[in-house]
N, C-alpha and C. Protein backbone atom coordinates (compact mmCIF):
# COMPACT_ATOMS: atom_id res chain seq x y z
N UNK A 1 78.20 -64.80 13.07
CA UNK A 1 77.61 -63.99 14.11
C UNK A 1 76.85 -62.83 13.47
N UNK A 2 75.38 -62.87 13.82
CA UNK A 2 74.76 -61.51 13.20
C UNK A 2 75.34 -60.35 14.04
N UNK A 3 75.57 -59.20 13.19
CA UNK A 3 75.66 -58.00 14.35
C UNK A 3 74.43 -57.53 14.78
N UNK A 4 74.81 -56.64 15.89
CA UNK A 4 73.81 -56.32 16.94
C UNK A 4 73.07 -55.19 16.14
N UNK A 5 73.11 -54.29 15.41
CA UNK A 5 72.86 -53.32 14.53
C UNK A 5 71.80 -53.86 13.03
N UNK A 6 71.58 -54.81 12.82
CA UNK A 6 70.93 -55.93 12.24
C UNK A 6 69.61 -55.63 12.25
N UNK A 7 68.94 -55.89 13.69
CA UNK A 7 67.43 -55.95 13.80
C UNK A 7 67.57 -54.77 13.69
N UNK A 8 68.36 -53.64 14.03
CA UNK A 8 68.08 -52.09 14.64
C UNK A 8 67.30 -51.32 13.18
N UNK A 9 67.81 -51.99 12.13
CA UNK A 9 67.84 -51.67 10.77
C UNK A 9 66.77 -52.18 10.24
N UNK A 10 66.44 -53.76 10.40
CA UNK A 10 65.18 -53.97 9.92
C UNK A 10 64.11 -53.21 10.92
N UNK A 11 64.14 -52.88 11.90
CA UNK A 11 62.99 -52.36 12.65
C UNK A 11 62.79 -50.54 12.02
N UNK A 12 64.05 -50.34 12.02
CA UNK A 12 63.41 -48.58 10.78
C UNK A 12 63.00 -48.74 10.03
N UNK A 13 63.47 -49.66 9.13
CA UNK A 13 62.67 -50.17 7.65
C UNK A 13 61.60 -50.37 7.78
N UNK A 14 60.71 -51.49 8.76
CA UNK A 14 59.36 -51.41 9.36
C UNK A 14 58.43 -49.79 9.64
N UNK A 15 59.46 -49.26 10.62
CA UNK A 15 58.93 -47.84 10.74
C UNK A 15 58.70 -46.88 10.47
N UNK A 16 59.33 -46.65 8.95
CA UNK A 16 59.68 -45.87 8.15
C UNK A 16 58.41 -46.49 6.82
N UNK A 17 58.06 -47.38 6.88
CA UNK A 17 57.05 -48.07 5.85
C UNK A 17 55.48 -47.82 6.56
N UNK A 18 56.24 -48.00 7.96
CA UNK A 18 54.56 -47.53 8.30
C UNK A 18 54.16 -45.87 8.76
N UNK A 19 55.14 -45.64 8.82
CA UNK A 19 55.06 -44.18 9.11
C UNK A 19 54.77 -43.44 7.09
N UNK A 20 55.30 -43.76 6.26
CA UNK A 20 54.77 -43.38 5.17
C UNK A 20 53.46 -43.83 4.80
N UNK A 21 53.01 -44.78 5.65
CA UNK A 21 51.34 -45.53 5.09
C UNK A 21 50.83 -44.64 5.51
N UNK A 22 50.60 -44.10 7.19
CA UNK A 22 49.87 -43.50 7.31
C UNK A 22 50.10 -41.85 7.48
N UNK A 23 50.72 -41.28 7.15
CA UNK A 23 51.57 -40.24 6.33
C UNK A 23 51.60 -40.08 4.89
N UNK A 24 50.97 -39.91 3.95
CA UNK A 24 50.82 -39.68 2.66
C UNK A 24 50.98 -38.45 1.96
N UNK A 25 50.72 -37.38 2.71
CA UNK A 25 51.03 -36.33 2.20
C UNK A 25 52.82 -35.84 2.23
N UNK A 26 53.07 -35.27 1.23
CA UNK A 26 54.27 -35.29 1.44
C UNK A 26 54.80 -33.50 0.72
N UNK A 27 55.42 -32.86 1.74
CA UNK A 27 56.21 -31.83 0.79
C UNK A 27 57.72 -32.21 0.31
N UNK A 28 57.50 -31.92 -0.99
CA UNK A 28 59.23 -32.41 -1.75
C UNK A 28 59.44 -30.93 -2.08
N UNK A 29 60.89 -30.80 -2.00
CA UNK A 29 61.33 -29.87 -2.72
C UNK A 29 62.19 -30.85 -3.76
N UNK A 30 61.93 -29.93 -5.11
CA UNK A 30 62.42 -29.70 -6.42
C UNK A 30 63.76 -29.34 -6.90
N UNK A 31 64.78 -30.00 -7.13
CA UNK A 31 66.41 -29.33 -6.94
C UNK A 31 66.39 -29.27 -8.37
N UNK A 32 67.06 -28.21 -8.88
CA UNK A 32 67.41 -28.13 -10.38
C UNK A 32 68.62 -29.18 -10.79
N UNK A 33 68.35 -29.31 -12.57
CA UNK A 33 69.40 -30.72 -12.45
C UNK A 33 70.63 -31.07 -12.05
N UNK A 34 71.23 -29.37 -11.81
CA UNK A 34 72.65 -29.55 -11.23
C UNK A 34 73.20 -30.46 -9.88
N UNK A 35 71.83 -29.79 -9.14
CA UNK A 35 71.67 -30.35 -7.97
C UNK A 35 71.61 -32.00 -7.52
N UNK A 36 71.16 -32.33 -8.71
CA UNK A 36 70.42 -33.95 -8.39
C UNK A 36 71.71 -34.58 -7.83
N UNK A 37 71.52 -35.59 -7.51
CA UNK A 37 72.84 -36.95 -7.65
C UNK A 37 72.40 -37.47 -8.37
N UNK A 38 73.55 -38.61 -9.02
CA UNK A 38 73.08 -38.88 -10.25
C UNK A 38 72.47 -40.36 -10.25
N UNK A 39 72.46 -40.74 -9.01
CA UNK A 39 71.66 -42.66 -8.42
C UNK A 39 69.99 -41.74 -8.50
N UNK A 40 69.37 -40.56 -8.40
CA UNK A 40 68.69 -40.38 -7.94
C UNK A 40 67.76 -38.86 -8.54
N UNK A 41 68.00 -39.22 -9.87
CA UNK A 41 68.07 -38.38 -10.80
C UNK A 41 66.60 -37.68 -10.87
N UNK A 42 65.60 -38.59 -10.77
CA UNK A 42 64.12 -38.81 -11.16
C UNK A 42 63.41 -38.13 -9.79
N UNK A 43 64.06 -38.42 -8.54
CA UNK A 43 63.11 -38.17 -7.35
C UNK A 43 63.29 -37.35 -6.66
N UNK A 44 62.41 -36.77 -5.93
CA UNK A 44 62.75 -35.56 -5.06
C UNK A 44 62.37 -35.60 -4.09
N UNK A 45 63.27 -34.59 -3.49
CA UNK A 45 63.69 -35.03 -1.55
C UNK A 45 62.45 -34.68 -1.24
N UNK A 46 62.24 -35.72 -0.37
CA UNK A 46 60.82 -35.40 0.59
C UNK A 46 61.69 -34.79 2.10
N UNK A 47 60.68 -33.30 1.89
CA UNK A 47 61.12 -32.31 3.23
C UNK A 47 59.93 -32.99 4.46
N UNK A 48 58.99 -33.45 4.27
CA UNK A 48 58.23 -33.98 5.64
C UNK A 48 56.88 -34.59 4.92
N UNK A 49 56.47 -35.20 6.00
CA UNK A 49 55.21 -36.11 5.91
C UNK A 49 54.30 -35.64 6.68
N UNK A 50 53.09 -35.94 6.39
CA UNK A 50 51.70 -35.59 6.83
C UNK A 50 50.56 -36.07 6.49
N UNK A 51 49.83 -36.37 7.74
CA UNK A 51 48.58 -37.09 7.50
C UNK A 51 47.40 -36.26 6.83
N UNK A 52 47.48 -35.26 6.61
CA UNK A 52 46.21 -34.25 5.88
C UNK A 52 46.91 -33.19 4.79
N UNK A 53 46.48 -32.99 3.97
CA UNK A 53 46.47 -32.05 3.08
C UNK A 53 46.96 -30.70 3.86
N UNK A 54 45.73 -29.95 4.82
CA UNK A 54 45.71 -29.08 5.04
C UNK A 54 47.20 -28.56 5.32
N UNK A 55 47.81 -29.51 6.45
CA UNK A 55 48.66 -29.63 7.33
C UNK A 55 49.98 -29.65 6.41
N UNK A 56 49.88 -30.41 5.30
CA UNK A 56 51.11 -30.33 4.01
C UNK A 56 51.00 -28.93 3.47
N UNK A 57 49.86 -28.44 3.29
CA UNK A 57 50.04 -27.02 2.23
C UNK A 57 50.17 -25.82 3.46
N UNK A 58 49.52 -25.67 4.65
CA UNK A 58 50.21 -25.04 5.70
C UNK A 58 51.77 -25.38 5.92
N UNK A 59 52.46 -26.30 5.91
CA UNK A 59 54.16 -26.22 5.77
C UNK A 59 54.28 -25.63 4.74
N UNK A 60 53.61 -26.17 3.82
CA UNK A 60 54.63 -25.68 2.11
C UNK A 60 54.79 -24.17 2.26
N UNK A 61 53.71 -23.56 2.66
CA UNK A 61 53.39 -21.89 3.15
C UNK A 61 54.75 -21.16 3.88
N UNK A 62 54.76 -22.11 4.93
CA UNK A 62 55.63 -21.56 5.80
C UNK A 62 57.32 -21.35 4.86
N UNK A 63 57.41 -22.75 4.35
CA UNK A 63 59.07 -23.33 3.80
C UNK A 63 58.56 -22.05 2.81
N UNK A 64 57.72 -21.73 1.98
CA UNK A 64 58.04 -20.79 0.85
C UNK A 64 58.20 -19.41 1.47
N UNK A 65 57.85 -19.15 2.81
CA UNK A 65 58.27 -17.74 3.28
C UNK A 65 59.61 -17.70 3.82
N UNK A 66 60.22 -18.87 4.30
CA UNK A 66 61.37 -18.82 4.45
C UNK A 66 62.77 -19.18 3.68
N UNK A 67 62.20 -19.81 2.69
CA UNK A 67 63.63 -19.64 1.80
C UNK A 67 62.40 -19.85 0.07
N UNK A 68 62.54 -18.58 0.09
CA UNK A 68 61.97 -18.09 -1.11
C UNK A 68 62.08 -18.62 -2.68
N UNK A 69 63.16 -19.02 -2.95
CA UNK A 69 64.00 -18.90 -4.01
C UNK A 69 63.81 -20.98 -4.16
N UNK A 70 63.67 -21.62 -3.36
CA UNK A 70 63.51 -22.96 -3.28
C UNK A 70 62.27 -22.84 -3.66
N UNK A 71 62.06 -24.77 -4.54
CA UNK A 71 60.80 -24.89 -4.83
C UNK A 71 60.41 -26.06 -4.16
N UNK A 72 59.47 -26.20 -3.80
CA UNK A 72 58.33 -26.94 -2.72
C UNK A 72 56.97 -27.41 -3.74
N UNK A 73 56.57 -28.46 -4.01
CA UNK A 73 55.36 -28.87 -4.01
C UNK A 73 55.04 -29.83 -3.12
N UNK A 74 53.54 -30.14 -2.81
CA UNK A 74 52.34 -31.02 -2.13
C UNK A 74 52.42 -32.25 -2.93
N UNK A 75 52.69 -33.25 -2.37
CA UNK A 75 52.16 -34.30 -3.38
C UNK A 75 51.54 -35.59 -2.42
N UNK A 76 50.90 -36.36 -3.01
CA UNK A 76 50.07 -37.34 -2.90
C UNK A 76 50.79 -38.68 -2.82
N UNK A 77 51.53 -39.63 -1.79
CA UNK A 77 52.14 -40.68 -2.44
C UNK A 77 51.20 -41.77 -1.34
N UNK A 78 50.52 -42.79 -2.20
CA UNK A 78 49.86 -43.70 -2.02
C UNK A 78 50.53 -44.42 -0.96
N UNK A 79 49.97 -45.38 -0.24
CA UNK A 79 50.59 -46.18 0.85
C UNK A 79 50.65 -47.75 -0.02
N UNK A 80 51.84 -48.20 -0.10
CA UNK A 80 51.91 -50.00 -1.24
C UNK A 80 51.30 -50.53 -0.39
N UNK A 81 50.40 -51.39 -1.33
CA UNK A 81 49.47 -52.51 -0.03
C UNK A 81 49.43 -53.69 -0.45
């Protein structure tokens, strides 16, 4: 018997692939190495997605006035095609 929770999962996976296609901009914050986990050593948390530049470096603005001491960059992640 498949469970009912099954498709629910492949359908985020879908939505979550297309919502990053057309969403490319991305603000990550930067955790120092203490911070990392260790499955996940290399990558950094994406704080939100965005379809324009502008709209990514206007957040990054905001997140750096409100918690100061965190680091935030803009980055660029291609859509797999």
């Amino acid at each position: 018997m498949i469970p009912v929770s099954q498709p629910l999962v492949a359908a985020e996976f879908l939505h979550d692939n297309y919502r990053a296609s057309i969403m490319p901009w991305c603000v990550v914050q930067l955790l120092p190495d203490s911070k990392r986990f260790p499955c996940r050593e290399a990558s950094p948390t994406i704080v939100a997605r965005f379809r324009k530049r502008n709209d990514a470096t206007a957040h990054l603005q905001a997140l750096q006035r409100l918690m100061p001491d965190a680091i935030y960059e803009v980055v660029f992640i291609p859509p797999d095609r």
